[in-house]
C-alpha atoms as a PDB file:
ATOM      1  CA  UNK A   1     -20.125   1.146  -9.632  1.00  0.00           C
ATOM      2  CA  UNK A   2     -16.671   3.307  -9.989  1.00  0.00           C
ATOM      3  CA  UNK A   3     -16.430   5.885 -12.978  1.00  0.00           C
ATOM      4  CA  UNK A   4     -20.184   5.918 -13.968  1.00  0.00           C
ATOM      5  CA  UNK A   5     -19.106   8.263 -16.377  1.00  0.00           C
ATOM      6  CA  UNK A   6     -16.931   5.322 -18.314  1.00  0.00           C
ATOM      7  CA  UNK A   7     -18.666   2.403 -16.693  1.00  0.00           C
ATOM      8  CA  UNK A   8     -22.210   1.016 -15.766  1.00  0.00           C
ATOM      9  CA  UNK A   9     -23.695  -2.204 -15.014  1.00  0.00           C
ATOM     10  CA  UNK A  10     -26.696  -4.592 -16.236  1.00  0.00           C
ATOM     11  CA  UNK A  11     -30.165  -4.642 -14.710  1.00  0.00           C
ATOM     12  CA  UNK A  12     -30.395  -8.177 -16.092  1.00  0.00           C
ATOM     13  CA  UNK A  13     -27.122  -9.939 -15.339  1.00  0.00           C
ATOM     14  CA  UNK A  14     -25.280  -7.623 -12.912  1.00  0.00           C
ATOM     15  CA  UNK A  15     -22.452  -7.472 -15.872  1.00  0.00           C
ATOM     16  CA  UNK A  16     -19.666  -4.367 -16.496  1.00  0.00           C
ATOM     17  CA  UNK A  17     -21.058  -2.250 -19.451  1.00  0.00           C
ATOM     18  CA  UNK A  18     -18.592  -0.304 -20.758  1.00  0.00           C
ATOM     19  CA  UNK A  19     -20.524   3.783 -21.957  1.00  0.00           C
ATOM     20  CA  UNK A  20     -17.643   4.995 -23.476  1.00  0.00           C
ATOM     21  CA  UNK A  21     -15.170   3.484 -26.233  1.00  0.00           C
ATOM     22  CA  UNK A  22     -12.114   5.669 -26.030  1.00  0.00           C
ATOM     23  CA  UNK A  23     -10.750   8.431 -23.555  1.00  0.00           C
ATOM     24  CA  UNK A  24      -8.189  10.597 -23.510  1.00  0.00           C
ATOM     25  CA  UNK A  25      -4.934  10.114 -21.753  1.00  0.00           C
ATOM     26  CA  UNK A  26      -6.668  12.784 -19.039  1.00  0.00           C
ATOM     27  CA  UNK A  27      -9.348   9.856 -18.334  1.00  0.00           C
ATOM     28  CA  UNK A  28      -6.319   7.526 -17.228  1.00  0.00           C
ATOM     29  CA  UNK A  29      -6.111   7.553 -13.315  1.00  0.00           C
ATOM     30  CA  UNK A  30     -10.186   7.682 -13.393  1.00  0.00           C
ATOM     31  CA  UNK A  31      -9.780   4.517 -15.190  1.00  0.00           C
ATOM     32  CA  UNK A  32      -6.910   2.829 -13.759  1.00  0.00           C
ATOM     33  CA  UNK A  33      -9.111   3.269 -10.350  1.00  0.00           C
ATOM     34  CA  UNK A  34     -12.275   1.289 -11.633  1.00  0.00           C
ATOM     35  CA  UNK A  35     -10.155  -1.163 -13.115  1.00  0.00           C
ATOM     36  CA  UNK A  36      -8.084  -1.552  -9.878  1.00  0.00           C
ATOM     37  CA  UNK A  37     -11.568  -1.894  -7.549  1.00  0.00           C
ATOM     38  CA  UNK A  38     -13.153  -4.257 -10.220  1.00  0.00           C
ATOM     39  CA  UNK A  39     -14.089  -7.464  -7.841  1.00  0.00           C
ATOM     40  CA  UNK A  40     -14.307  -9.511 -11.164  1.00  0.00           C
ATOM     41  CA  UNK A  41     -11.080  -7.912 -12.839  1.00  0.00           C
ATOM     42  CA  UNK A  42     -13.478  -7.577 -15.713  1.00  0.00           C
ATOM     43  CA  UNK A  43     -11.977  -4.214 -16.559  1.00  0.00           C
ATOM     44  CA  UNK A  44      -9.144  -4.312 -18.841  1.00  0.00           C
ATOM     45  CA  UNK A  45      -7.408  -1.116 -20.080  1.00  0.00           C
ATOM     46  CA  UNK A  46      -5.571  -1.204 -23.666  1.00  0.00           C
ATOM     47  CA  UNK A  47      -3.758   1.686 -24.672  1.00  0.00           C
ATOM     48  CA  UNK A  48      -5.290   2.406 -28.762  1.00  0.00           C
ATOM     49  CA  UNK A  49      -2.375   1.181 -30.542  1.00  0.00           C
ATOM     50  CA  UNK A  50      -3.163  -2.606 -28.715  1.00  0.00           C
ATOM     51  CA  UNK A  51      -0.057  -2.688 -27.194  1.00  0.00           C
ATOM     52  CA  UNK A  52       1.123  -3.088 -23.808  1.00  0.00           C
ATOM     53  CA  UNK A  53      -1.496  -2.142 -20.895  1.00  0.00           C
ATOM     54  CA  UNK A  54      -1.878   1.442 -20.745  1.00  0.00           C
ATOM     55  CA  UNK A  55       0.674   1.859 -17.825  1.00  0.00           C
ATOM     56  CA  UNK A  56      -2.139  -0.210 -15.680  1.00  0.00           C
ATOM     57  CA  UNK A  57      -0.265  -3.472 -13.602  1.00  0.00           C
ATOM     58  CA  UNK A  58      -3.140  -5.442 -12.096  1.00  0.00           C
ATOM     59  CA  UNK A  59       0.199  -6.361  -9.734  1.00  0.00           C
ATOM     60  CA  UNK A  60       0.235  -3.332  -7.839  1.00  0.00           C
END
């Protein structure tokens, strides 16, 4: 698991559970890394106002 600060996963079904809510802008690249390795692309990142995709293009 990437980030286990921000990020752990199920004993029972293996699934992404996300530990913390929010995190500051100084959290980004931490988080656009897990969210980047994710095999599942079950990590989304959504900047607090809901719009756009924090600077994060699943593209790249």
């Amino acid at each position: 698991m990437f980030e286990p600060e921000f990020f752990d996963q199920s004993e029972d079904d293996g699934l992404v559970v996300q530990r913390v809510r929010e995190a500051g802008p100084e959290a980004l690249p931490a988080l656009r890394t897990a969210a980047s390795r994710c095999p599942a692309r079950a990590i989304v990142l959504v900047p607090s106002d809901g719009q756009g995709s924090a600077g994060w293009d699943p593209s790249d």
